[in-house]
C-alpha atoms as a PDB file:
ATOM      1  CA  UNK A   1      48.968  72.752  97.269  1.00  0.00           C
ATOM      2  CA  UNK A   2      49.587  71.100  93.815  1.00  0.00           C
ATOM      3  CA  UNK A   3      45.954  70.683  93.389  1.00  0.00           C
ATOM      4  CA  UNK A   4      45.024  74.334  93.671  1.00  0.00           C
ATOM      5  CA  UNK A   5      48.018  75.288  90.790  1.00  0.00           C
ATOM      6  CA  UNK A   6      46.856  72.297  88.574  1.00  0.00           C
ATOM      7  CA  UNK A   7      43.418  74.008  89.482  1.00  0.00           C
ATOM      8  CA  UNK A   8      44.755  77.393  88.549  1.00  0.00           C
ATOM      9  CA  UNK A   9      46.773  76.303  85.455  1.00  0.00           C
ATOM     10  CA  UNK A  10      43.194  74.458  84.525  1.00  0.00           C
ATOM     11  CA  UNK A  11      40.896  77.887  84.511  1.00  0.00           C
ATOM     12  CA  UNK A  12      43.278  79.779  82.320  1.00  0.00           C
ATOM     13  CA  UNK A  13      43.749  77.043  79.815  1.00  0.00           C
ATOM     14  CA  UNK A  14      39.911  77.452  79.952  1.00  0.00           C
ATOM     15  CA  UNK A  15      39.816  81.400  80.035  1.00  0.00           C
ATOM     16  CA  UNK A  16      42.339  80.994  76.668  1.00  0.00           C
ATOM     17  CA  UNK A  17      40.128  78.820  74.956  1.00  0.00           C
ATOM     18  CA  UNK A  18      37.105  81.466  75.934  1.00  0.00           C
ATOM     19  CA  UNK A  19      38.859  84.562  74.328  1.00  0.00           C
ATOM     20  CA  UNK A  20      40.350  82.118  71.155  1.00  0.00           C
ATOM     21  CA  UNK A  21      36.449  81.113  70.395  1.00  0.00           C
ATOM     22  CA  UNK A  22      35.402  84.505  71.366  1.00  0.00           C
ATOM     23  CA  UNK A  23      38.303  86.307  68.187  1.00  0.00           C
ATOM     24  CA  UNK A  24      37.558  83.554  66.513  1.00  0.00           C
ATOM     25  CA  UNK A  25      33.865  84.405  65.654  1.00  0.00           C
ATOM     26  CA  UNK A  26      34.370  88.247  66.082  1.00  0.00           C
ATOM     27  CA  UNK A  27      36.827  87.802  62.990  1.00  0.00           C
ATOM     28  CA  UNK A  28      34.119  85.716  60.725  1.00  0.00           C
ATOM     29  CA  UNK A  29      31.959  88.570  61.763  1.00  0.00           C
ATOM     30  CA  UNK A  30      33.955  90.995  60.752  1.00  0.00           C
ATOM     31  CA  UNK A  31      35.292  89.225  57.126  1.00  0.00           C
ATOM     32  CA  UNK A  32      32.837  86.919  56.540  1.00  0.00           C
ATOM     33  CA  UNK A  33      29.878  89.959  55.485  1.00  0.00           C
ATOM     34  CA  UNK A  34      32.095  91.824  53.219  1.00  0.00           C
ATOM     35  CA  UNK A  35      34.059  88.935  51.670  1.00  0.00           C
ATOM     36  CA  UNK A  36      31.031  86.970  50.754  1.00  0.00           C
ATOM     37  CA  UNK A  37      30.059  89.232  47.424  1.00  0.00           C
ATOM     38  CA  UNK A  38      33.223  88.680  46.174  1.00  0.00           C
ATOM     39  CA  UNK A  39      33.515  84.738  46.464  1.00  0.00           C
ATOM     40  CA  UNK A  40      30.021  84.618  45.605  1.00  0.00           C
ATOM     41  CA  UNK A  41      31.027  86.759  41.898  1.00  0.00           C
ATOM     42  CA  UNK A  42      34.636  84.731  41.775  1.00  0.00           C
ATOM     43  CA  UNK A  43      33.212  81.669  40.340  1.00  0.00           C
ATOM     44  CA  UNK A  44      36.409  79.837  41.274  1.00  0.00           C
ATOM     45  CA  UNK A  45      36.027  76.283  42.554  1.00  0.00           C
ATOM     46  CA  UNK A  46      34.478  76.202  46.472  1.00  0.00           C
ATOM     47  CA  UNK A  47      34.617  80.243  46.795  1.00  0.00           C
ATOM     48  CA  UNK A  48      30.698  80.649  45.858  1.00  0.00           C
ATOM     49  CA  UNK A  49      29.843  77.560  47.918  1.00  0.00           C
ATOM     50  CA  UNK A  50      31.735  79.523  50.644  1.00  0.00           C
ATOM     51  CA  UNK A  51      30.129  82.478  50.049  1.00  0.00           C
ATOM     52  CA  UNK A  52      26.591  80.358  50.385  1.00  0.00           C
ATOM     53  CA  UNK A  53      27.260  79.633  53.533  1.00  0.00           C
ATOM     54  CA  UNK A  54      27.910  82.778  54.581  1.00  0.00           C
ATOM     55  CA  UNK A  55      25.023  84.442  53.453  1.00  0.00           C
ATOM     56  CA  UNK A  56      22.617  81.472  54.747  1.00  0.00           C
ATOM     57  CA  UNK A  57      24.075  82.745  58.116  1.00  0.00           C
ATOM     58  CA  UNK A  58      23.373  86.042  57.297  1.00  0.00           C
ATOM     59  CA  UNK A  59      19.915  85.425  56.291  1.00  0.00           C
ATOM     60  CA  UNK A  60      19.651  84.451  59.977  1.00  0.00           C
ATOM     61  CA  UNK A  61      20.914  86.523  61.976  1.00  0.00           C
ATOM     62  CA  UNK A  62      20.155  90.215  59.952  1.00  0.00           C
ATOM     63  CA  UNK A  63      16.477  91.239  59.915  1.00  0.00           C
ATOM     64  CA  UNK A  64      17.443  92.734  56.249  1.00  0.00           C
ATOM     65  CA  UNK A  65      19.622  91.095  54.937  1.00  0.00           C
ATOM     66  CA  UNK A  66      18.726  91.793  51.236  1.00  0.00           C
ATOM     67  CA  UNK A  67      19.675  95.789  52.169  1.00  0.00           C
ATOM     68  CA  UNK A  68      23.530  94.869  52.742  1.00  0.00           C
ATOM     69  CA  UNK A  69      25.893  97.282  50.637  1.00  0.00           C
ATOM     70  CA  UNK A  70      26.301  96.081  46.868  1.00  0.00           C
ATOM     71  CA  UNK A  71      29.658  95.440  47.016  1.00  0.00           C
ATOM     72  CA  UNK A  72      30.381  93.326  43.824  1.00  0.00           C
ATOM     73  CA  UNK A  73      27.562  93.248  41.587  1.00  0.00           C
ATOM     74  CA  UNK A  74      25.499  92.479  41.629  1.00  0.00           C
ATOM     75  CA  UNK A  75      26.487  90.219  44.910  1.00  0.00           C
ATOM     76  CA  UNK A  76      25.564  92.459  48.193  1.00  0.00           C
ATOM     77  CA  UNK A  77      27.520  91.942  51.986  1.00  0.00           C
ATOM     78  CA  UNK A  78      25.684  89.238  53.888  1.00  0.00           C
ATOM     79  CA  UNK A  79      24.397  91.861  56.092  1.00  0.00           C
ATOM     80  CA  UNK A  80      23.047  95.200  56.621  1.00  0.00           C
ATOM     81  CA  UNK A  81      24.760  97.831  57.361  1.00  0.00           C
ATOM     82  CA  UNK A  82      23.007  97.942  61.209  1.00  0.00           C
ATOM     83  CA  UNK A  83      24.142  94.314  61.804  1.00  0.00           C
ATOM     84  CA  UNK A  84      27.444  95.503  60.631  1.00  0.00           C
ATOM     85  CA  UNK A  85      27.748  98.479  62.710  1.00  0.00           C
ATOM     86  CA  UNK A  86      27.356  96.052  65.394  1.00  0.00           C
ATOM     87  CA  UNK A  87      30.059  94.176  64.797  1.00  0.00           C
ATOM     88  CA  UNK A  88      32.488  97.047  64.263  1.00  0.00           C
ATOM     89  CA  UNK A  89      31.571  98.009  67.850  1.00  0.00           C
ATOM     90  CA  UNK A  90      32.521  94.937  69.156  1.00  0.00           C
ATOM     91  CA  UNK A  91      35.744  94.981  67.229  1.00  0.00           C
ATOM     92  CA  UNK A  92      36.144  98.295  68.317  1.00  0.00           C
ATOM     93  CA  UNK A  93      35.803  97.103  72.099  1.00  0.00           C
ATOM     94  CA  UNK A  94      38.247  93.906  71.036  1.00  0.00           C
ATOM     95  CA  UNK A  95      40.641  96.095  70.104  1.00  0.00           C
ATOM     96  CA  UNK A  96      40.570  98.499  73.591  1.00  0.00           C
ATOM     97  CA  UNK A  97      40.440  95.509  75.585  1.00  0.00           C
ATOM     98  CA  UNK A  98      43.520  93.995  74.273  1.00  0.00           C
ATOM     99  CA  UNK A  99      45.273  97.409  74.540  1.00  0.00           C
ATOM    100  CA  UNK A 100      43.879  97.881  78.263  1.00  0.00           C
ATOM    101  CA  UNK A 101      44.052  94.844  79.239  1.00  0.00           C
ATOM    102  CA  UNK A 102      40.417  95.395  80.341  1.00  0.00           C
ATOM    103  CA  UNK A 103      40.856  97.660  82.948  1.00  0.00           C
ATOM    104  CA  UNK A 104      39.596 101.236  82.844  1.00  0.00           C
ATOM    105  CA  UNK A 105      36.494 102.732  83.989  1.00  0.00           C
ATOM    106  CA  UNK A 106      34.683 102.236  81.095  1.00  0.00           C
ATOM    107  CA  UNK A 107      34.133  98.485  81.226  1.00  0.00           C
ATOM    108  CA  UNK A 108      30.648  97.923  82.529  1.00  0.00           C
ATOM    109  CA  UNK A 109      30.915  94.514  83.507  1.00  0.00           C
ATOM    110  CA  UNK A 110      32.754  95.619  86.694  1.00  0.00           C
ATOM    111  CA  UNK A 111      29.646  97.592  87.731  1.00  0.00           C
ATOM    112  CA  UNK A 112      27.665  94.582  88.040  1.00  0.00           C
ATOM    113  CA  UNK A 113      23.671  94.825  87.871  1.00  0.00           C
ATOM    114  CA  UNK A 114      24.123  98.815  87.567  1.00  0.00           C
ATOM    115  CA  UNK A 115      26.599  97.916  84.739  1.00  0.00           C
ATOM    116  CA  UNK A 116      24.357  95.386  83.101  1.00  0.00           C
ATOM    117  CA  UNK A 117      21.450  97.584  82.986  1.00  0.00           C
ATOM    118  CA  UNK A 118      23.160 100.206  81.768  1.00  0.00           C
ATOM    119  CA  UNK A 119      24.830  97.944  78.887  1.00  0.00           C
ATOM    120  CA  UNK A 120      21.218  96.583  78.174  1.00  0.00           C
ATOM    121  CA  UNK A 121      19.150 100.172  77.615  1.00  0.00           C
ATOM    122  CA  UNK A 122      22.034 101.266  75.379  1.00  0.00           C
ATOM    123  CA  UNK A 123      21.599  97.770  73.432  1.00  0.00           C
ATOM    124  CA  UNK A 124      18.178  98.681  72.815  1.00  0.00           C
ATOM    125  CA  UNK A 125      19.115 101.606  70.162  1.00  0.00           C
ATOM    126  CA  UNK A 126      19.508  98.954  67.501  1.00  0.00           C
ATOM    127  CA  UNK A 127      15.677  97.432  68.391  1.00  0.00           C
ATOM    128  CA  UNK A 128      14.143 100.835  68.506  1.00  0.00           C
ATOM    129  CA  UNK A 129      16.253 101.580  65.364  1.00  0.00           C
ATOM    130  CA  UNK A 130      14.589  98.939  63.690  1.00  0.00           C
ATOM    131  CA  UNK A 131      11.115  99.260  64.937  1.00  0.00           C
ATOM    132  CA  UNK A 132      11.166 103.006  63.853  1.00  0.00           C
ATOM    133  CA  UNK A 133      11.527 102.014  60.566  1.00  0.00           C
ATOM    134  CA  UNK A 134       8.964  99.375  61.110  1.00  0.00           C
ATOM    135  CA  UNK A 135       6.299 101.830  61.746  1.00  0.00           C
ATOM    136  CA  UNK A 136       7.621 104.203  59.087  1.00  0.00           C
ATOM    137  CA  UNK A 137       9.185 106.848  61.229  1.00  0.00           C
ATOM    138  CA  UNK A 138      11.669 107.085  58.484  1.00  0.00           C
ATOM    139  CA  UNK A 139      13.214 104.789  55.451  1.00  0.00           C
ATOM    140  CA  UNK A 140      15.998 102.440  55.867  1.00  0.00           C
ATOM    141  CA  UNK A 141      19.234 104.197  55.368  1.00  0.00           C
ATOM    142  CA  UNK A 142      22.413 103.182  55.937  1.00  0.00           C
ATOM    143  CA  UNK A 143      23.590 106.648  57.662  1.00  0.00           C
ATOM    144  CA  UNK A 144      20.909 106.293  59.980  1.00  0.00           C
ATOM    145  CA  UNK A 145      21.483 102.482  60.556  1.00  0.00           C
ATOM    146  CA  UNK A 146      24.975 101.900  60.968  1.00  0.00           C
ATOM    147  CA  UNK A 147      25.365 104.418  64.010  1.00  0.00           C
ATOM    148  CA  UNK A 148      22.721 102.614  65.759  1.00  0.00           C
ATOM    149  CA  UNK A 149      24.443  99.451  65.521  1.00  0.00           C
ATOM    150  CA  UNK A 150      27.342 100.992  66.055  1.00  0.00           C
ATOM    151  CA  UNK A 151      26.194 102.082  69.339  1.00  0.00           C
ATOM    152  CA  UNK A 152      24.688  98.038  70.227  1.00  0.00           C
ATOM    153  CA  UNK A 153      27.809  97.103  69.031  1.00  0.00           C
ATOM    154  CA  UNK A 154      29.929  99.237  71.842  1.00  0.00           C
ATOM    155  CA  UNK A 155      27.666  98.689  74.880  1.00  0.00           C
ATOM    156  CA  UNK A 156      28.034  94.743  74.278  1.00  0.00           C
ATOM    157  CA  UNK A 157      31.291  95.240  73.828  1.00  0.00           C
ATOM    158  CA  UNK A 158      32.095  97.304  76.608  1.00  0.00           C
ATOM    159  CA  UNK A 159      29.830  95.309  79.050  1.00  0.00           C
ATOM    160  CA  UNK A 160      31.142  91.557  77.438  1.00  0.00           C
ATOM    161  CA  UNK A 161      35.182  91.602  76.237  1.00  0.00           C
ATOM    162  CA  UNK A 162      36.915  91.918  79.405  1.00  0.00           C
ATOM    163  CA  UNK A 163      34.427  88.921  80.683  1.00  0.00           C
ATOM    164  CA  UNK A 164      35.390  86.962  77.687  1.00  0.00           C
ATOM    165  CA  UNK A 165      39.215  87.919  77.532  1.00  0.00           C
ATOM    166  CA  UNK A 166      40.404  88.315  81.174  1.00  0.00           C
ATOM    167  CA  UNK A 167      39.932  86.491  84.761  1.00  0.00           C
ATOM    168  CA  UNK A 168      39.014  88.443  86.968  1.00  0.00           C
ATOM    169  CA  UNK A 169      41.662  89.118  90.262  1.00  0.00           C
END
């Protein structure tokens, strides 16, 4: 009997530590891209050594990164605006998971494989977003960027947070 609580008090010490690394990157995604022009232009001590890091990340993880928002000039965010659209739809999930406790019909992660798939062909509107503009089907805009992201953003969201914040029953 003691073995299955210390077993129990064990996988949500682990579960806590999964959400706590999980808020803790969603929040340097969220601040890092938009903070980084402004330590970059600060010139004050470490803050454009900070702001280098950040936008080496950047550079790696946005296809464009040079057409982030000019935000202080003639410093830009570390990402574009599609990258960040994502990650305001995963905040945007965050934030209904904490206040649902993820439960609600909308999380897709309770649908398994239907769920998944589902989760994965909406994911795909930031890809075809970005290959449209590949083959000139239109310019980059940030109007027509940030939605698509936007749209990623939610159906990884909706399909990953309540996997990442809650045990299931």
């Amino acid at each position: 009997m003691q073995r299955t609580i210390l077993f129990r008090d064990v996988e949500v010490k682990k579960n806590n530590w999964v959400s706590f690394f999980a808020d803790f990157l969603l929040t340097g995604m969220v601040f890092g891209p938009p903070i980084a022009p402004f330590l970059a232009a600060s010139g004050i001590f470490l803050l454009p050594g900070i702001a280098d890091i950040i936008y080496f990340m950047g550079n790696h993880v946005c296809p464009q990164p040079t057409m982030g928002l000019e935000l202080a000039s003639p410093h830009i965010m570390a990402v574009c605006m599609r990258c960040y659209g994502t990650v305001t739809g995963l905040l945007i999930t965050r934030i209904l998971c904490a206040l649902t406790n993820g439960k609600g019909r909308f999380w897709l992660s309770q649908y398994g494989w239907i769920g998944a798939a589902f989760a994965s062909v909406l994911m795909m509107a930031y890809p075809l977003e970005l290959a449209a503009q590949i083959f000139e089907l239109w310019d980059f805009n940030n109007y027509i960027v940030t939605p698509f992201g936007l749209i990623t953003g939610l159906a990884w969201g909706l399909f990953t947070m309540p996997l990442l914040h809650f045990k299931k029953s």
